[in-house]
C-alpha atoms as a PDB file:
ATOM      1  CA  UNK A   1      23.203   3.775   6.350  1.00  0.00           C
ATOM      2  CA  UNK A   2      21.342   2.530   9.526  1.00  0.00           C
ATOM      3  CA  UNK A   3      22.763   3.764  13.128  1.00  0.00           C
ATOM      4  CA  UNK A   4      22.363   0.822  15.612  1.00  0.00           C
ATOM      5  CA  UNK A   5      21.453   2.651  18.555  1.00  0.00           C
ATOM      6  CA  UNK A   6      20.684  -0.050  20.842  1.00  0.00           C
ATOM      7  CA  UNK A   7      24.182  -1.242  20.184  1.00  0.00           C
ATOM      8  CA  UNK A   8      26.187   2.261  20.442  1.00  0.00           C
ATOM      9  CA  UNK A   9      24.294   2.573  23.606  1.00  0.00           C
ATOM     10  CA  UNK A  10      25.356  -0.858  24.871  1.00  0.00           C
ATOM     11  CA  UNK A  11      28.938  -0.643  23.859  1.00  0.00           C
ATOM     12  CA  UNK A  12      29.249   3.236  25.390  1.00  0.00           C
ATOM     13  CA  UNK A  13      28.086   1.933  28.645  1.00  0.00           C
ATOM     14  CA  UNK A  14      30.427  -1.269  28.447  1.00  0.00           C
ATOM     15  CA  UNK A  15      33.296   1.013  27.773  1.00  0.00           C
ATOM     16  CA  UNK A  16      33.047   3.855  30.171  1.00  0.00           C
ATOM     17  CA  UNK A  17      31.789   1.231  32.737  1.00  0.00           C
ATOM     18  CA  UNK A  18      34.672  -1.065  32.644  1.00  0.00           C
ATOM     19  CA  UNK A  19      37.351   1.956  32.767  1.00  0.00           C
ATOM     20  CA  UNK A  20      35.558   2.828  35.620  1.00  0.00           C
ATOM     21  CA  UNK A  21      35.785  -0.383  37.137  1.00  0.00           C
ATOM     22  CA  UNK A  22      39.115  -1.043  35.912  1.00  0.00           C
ATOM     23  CA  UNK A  23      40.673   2.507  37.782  1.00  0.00           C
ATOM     24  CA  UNK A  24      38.845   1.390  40.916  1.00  0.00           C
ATOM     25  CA  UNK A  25      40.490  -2.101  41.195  1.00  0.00           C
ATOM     26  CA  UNK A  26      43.749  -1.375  39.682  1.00  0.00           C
ATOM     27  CA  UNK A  27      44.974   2.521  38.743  1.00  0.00           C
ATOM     28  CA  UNK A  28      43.130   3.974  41.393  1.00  0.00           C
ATOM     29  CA  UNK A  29      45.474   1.886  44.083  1.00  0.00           C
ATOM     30  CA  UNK A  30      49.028   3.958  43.365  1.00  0.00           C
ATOM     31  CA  UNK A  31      46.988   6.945  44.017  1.00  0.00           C
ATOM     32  CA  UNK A  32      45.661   6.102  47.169  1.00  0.00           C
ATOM     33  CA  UNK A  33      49.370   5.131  48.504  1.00  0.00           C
ATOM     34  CA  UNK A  34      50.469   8.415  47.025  1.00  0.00           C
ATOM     35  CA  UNK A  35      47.962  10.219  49.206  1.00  0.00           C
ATOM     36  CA  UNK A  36      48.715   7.886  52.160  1.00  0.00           C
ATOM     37  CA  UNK A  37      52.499   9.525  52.198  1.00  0.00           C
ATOM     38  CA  UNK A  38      51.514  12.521  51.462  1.00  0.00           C
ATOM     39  CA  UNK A  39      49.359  12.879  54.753  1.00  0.00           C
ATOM     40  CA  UNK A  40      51.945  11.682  56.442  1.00  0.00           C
ATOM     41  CA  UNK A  41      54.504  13.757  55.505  1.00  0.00           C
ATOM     42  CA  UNK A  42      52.348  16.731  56.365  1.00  0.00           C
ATOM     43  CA  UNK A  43      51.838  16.498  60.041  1.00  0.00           C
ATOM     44  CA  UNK A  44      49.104  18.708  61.775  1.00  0.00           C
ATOM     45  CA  UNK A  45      51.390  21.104  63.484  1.00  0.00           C
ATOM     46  CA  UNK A  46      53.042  21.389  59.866  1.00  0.00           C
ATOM     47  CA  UNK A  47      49.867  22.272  58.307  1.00  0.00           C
ATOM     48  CA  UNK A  48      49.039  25.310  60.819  1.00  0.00           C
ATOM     49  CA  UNK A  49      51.404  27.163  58.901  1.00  0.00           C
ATOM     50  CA  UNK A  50      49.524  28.876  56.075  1.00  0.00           C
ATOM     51  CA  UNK A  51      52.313  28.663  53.435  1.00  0.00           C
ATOM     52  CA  UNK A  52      52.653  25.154  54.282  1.00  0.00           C
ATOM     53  CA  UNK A  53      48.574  24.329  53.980  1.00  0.00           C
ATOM     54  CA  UNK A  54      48.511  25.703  50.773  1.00  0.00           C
ATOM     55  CA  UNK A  55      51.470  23.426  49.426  1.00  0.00           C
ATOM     56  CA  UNK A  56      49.896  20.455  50.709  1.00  0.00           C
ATOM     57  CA  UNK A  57      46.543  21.402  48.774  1.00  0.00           C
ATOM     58  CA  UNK A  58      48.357  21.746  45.764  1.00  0.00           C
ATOM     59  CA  UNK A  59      50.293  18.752  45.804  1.00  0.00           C
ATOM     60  CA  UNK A  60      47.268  16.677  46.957  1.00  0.00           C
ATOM     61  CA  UNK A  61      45.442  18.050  43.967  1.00  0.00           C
ATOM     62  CA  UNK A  62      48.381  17.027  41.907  1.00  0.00           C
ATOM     63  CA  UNK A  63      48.063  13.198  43.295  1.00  0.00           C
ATOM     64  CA  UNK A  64      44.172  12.800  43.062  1.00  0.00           C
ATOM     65  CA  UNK A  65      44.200  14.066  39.532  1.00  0.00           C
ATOM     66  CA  UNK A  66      42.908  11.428  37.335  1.00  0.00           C
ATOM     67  CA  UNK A  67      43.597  10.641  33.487  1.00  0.00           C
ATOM     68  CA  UNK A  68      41.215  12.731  31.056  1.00  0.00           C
ATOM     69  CA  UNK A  69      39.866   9.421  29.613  1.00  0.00           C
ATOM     70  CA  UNK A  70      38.969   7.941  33.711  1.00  0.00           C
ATOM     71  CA  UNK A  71      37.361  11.365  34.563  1.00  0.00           C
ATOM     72  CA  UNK A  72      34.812  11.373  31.403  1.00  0.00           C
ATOM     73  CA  UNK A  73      34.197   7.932  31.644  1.00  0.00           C
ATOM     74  CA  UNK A  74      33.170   7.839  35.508  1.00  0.00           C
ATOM     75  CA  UNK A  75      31.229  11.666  34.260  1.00  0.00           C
ATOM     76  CA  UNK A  76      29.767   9.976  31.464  1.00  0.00           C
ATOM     77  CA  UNK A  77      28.815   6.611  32.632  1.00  0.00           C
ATOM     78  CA  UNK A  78      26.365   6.941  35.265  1.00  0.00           C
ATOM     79  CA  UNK A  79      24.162   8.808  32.689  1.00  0.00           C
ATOM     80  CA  UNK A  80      24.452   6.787  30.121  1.00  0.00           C
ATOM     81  CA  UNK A  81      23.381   3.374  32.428  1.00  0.00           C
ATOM     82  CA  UNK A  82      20.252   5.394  33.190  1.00  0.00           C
ATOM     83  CA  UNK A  83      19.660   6.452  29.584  1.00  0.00           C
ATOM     84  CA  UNK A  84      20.117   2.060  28.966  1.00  0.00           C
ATOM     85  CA  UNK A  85      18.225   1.502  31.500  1.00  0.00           C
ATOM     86  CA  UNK A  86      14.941   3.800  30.760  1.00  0.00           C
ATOM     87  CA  UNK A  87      15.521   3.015  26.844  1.00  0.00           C
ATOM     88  CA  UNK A  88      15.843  -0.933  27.000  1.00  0.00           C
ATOM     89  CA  UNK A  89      13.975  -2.356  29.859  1.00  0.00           C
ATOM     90  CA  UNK A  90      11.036   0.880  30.425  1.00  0.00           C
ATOM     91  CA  UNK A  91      10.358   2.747  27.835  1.00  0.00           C
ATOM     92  CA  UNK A  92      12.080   4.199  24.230  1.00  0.00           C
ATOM     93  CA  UNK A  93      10.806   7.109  21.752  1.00  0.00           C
ATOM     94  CA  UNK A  94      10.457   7.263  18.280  1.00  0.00           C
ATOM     95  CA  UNK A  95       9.421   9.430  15.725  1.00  0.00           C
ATOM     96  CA  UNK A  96       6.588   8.665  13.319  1.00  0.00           C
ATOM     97  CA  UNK A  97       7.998   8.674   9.397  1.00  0.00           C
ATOM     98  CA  UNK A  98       5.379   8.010   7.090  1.00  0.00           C
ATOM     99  CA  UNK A  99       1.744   7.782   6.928  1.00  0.00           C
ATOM    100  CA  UNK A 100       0.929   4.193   6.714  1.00  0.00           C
ATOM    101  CA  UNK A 101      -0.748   4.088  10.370  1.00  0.00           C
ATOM    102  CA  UNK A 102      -2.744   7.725   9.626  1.00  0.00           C
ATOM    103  CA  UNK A 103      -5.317   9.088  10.672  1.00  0.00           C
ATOM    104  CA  UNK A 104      -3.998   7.151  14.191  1.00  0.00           C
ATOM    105  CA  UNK A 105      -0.759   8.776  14.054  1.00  0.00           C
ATOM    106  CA  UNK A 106       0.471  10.975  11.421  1.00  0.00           C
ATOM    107  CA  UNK A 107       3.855  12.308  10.229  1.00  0.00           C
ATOM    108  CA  UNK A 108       5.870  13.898  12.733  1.00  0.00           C
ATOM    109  CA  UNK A 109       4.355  12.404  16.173  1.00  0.00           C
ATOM    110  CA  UNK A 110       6.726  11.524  18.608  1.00  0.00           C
ATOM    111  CA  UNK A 111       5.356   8.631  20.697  1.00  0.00           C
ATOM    112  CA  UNK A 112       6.661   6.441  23.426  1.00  0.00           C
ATOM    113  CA  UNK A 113       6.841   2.948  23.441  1.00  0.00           C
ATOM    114  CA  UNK A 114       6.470   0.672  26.203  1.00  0.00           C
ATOM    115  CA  UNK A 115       9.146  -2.365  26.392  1.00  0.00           C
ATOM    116  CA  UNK A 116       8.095  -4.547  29.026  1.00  0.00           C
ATOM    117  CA  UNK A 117       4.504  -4.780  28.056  1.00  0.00           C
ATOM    118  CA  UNK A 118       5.698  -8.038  26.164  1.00  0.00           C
ATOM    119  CA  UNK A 119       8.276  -9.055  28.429  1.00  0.00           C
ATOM    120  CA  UNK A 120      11.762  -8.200  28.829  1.00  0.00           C
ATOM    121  CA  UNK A 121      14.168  -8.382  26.125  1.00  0.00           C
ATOM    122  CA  UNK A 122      18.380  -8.572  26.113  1.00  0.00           C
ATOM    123  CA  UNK A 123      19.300  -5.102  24.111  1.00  0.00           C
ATOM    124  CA  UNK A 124      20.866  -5.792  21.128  1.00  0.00           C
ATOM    125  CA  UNK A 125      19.786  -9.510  20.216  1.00  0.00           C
ATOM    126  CA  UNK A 126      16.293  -8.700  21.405  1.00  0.00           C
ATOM    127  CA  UNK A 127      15.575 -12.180  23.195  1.00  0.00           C
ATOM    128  CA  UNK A 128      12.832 -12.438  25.714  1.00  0.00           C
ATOM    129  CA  UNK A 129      13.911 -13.515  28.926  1.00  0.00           C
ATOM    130  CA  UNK A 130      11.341 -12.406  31.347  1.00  0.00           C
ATOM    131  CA  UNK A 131       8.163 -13.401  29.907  1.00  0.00           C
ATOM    132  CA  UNK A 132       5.264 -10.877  30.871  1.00  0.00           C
ATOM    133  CA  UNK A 133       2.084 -10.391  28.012  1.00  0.00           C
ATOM    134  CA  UNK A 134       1.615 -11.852  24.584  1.00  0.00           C
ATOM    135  CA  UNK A 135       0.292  -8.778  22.070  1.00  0.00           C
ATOM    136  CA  UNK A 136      -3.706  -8.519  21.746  1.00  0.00           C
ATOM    137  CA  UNK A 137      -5.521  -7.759  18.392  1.00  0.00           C
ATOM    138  CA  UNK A 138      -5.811  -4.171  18.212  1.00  0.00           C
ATOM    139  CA  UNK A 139      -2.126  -2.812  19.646  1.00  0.00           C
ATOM    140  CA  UNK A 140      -0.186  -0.512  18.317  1.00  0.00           C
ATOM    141  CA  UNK A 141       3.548  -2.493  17.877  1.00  0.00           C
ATOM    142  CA  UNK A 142       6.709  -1.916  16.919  1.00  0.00           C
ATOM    143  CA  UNK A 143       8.440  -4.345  15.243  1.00  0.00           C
ATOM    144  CA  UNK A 144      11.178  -5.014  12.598  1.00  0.00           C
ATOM    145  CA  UNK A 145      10.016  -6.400   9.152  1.00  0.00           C
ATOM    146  CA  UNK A 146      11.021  -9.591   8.134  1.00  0.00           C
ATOM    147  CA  UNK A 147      12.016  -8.099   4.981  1.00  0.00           C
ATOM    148  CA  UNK A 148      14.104  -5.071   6.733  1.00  0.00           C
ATOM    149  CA  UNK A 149      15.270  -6.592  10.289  1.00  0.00           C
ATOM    150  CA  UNK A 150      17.571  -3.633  10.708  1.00  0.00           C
ATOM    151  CA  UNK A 151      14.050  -0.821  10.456  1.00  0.00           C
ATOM    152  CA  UNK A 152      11.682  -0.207  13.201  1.00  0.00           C
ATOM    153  CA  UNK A 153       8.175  -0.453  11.465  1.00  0.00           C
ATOM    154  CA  UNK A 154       4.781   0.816  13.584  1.00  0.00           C
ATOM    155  CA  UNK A 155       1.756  -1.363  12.753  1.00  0.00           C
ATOM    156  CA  UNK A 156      -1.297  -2.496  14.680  1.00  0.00           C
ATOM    157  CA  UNK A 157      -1.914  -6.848  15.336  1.00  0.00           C
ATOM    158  CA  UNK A 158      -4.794  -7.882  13.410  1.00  0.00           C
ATOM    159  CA  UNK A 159      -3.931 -11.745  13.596  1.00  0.00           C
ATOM    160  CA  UNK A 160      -2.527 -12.998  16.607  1.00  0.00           C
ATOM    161  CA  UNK A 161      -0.918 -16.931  16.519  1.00  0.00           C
ATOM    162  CA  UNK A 162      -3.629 -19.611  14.937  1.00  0.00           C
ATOM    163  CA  UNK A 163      -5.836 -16.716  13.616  1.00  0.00           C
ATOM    164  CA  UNK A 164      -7.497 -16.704   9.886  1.00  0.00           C
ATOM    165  CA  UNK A 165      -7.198 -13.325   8.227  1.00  0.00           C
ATOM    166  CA  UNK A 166      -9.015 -12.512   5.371  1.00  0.00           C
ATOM    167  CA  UNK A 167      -9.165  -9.391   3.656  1.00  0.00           C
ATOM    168  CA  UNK A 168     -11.019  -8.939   0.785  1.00  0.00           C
ATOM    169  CA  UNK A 169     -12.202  -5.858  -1.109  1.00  0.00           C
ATOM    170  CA  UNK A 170     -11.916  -3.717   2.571  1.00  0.00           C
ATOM    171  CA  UNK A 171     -13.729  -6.021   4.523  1.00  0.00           C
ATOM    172  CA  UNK A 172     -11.375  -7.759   7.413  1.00  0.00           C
ATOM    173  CA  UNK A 173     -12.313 -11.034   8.568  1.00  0.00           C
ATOM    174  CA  UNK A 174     -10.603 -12.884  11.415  1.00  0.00           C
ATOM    175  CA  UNK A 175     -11.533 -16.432  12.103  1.00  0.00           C
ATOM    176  CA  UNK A 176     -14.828 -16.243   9.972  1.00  0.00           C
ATOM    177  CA  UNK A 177     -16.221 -12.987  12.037  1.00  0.00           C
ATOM    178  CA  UNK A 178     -16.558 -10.048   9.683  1.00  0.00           C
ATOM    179  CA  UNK A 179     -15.013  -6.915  11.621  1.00  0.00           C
ATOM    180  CA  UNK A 180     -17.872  -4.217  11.339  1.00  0.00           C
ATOM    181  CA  UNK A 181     -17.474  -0.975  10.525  1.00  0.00           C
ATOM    182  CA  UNK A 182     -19.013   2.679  11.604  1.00  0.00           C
ATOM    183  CA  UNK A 183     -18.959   5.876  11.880  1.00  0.00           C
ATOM    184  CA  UNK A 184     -18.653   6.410   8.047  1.00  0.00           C
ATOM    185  CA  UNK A 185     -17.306   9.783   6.849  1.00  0.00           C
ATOM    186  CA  UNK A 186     -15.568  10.698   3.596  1.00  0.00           C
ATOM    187  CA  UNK A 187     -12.265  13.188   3.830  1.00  0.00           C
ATOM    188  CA  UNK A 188     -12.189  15.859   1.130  1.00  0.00           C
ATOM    189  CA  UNK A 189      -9.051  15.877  -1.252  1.00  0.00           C
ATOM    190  CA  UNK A 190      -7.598  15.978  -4.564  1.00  0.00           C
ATOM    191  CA  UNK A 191      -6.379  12.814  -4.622  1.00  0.00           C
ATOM    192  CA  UNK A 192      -8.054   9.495  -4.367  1.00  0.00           C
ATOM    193  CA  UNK A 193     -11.263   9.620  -2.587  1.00  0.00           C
ATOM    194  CA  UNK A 194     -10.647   8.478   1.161  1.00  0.00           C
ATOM    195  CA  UNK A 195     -13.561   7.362   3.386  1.00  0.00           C
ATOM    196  CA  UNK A 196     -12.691   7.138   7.233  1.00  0.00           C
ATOM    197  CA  UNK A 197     -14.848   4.626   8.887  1.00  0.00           C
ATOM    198  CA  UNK A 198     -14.169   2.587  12.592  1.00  0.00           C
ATOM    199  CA  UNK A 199     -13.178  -0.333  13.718  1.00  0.00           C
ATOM    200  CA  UNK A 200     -13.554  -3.083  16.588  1.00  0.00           C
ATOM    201  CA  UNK A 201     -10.629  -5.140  17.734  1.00  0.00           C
ATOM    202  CA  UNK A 202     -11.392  -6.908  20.994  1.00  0.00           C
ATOM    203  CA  UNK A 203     -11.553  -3.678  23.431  1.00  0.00           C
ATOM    204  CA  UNK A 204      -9.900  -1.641  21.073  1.00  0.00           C
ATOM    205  CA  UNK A 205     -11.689   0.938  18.984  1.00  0.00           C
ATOM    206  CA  UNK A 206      -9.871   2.747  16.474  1.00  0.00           C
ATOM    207  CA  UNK A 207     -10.157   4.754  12.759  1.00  0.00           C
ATOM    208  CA  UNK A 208      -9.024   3.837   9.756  1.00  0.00           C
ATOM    209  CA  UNK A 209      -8.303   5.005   5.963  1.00  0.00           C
ATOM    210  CA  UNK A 210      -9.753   2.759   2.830  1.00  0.00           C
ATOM    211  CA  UNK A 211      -9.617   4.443  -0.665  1.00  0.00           C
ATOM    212  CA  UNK A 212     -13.569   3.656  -2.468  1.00  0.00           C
ATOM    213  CA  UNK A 213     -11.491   1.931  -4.857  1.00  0.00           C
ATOM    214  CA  UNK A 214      -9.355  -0.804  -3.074  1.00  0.00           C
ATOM    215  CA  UNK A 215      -5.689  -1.023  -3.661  1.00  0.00           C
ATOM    216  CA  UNK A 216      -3.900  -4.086  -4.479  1.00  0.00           C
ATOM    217  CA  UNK A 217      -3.397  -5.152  -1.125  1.00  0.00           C
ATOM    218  CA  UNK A 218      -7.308  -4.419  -0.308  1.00  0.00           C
ATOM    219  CA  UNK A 219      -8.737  -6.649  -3.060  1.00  0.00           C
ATOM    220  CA  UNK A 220      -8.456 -10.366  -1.949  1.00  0.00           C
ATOM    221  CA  UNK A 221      -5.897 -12.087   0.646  1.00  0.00           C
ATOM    222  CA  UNK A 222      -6.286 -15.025   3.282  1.00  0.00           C
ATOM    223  CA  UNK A 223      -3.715 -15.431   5.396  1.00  0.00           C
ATOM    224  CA  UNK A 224      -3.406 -18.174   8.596  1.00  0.00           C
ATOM    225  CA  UNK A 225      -1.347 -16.877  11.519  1.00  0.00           C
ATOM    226  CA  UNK A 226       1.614 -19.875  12.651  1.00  0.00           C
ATOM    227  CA  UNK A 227       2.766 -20.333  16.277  1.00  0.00           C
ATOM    228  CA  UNK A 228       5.090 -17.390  17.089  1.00  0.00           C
ATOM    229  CA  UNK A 229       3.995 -14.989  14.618  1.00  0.00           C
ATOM    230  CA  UNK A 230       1.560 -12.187  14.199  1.00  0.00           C
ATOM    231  CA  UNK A 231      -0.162 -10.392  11.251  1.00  0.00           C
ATOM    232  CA  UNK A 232       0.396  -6.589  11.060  1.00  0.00           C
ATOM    233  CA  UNK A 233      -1.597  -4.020   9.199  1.00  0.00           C
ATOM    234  CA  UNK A 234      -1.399  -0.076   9.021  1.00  0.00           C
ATOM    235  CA  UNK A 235      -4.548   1.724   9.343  1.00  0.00           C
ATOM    236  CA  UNK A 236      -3.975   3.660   6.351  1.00  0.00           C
ATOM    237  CA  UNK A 237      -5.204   0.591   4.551  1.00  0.00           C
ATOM    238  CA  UNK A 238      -4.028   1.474   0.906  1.00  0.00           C
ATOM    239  CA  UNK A 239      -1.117   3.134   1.758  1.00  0.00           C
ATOM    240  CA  UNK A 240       0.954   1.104   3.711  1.00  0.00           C
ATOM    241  CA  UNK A 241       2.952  -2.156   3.066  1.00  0.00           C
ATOM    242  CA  UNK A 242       2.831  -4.737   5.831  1.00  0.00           C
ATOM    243  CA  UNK A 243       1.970  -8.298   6.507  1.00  0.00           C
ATOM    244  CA  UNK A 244      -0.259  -8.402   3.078  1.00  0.00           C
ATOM    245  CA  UNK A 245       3.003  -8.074   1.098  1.00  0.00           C
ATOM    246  CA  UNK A 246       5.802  -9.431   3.261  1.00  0.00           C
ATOM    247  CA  UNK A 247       4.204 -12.213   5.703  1.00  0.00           C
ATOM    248  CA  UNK A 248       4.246 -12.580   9.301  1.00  0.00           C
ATOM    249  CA  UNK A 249       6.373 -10.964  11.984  1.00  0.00           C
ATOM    250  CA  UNK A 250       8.387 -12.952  14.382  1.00  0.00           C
ATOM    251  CA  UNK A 251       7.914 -12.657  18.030  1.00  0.00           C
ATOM    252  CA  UNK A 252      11.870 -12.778  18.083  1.00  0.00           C
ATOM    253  CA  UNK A 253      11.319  -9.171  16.094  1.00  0.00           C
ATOM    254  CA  UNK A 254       8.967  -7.479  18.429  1.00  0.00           C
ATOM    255  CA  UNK A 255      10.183  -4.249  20.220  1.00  0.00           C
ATOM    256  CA  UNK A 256       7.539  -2.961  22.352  1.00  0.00           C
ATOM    257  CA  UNK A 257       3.823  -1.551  22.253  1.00  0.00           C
ATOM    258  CA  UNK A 258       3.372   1.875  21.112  1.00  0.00           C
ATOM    259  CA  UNK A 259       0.842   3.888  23.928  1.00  0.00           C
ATOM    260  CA  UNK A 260       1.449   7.151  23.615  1.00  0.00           C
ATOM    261  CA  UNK A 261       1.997  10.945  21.417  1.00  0.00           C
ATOM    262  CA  UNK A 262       4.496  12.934  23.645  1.00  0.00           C
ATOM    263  CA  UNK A 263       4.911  15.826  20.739  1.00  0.00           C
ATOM    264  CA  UNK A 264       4.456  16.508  17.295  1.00  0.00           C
ATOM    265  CA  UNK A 265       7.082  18.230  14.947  1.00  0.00           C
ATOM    266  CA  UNK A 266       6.557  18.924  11.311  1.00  0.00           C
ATOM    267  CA  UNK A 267      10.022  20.144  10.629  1.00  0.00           C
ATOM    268  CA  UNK A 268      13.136  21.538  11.727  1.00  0.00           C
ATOM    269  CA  UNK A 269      12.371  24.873  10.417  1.00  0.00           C
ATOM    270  CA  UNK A 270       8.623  24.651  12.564  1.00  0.00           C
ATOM    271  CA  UNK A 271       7.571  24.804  16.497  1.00  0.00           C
ATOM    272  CA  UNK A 272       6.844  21.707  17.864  1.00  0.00           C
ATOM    273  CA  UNK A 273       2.790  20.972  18.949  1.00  0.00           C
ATOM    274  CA  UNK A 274       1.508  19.584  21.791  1.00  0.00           C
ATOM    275  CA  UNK A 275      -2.199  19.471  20.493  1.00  0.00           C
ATOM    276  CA  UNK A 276      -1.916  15.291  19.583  1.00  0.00           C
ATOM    277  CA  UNK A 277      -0.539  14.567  22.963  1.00  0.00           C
ATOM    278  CA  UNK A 278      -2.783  11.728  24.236  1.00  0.00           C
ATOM    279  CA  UNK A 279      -2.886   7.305  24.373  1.00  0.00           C
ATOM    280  CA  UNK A 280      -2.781   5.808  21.376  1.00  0.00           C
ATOM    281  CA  UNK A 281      -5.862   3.861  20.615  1.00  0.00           C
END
């Protein structure tokens, strides 16, 4: 099962906010009167007697004491509009799961993921409403799948709206320009031979992973990009499903751009790294 953060954190802040507000306007007011008699009951001259000092702190204790449920939610809610705040409008971590987007980011990175690069978005239904940057070819997004729009998924934009895609036996073409590799190298492994080579996306210069024997997805595909949509791709080419298997993603499913590795963590039972801390590229 699936925990919607986004909306736990929305309705914990609604909550604890509006008992707040609620004791302020209306439970708060038979407190005030109660400490409006009690000060003047207890006249100054009274209160020079010790005896009669420490009575009147008591009983004003006694009269500002607030319901257990109004006391956590004015403790709790301040924190938790600044944890909405940072999470929905600035910026929101995640942790990497699998290794479709290796040698880029690899199992166990914790990144950070900026989400007003592409404007500003209502938590929970996700709609735009402050318009800022469209995504480039080359970024890093996060996104939810049109085939799983409950799932974060971490891919980079190959095709960006009216684009031609074509991807045929490792070579990626976009809009009839073949995108050249370099930097060849071949990994070592026991598995299926893996060559690392680089590639060119606008500004962006990044590595990816092709098998020397392309995968299903790797063989033949063209693709045209609609208004509104973008084509996705991990750059573990042959290990990761994405827009070659279940289309285009909606910009009404975008989440933010991925720009940075805060930490990396293998485990629970291992110490956490620091070594991969850096932009993503």
């Amino acid at each position: 099962m699936n925990i919607d953060l986004p909306l736990i954190l929305t309705l914990a802040v609604l909550i604890t906010g509006g008992i707040w507000l609620f004791d302020w306007l209306v439970l708060s007011k038979p407190r005030k009167r109660a400490l409006a008699a009690l000060d003047a009951e207890y006249s100054d001259a009274r209160l020079q007697e010790p005896k009669e000092r420490e009575r009147y702190r008591l009983a004003r204790d006694q009269v500002e004491q607030e319901p257990t449920l109004i006391e956590y939610s004015k403790s709790f809610f301040p924190v938790l509009l600044l944890v909405f705040v940072l999470r929905s409008f600035i910026a929101e971590p995640f942790q990497i799961p699998s290794g479709s987007m290796e040698p880029t980011l690899e199992i166990g990175d914790f990144i950070l993921v900026n989400k007003f690069t592409y404007g500003l978005r209502l938590p929970v239904i996700n709609r735009k409403v402050i318009p800022v940057n469209d995504p480039e070819r080359g970024d890093v997004m996060v996104f939810f799948p049109p085939h799983q729009p409950d799932i974060y998924f971490i891919k980079r934009v190959i095709g960006i709206p009216g684009d031609v895609v074509e991807y045929n036996n490792h070579q990626l073409t976009i809009n009839g320009e073949p995108v050249v590799e370099s930097s060849e190298e071949l990994l070592p492994g026991a598995g299926p031979q893996v060559r690392q080579v680089t590639e060119q996306l606008g500004d962006t210069e990044f590595s990816v992973y092709k098998n020397l024997t392309p995968g299903s997805f790797s063989r033949e595909g063209r693709w045209t990009v609609p208004e509104g949509y973008y084509f996705m791709m991990g750059d573990n080419r042959d290990s990761s499903h994405d827009s070659r298997g279940w289309g285009m993603v909606s910009e009404d499913a975008i989440v933010g751009k991925a720009f940075a590795i805060w930490m990396h963590w293998d485990s629970l039972f291992s110490l956490p790294s620091f070594e991969r801390v850096g932009r993503i590229r």
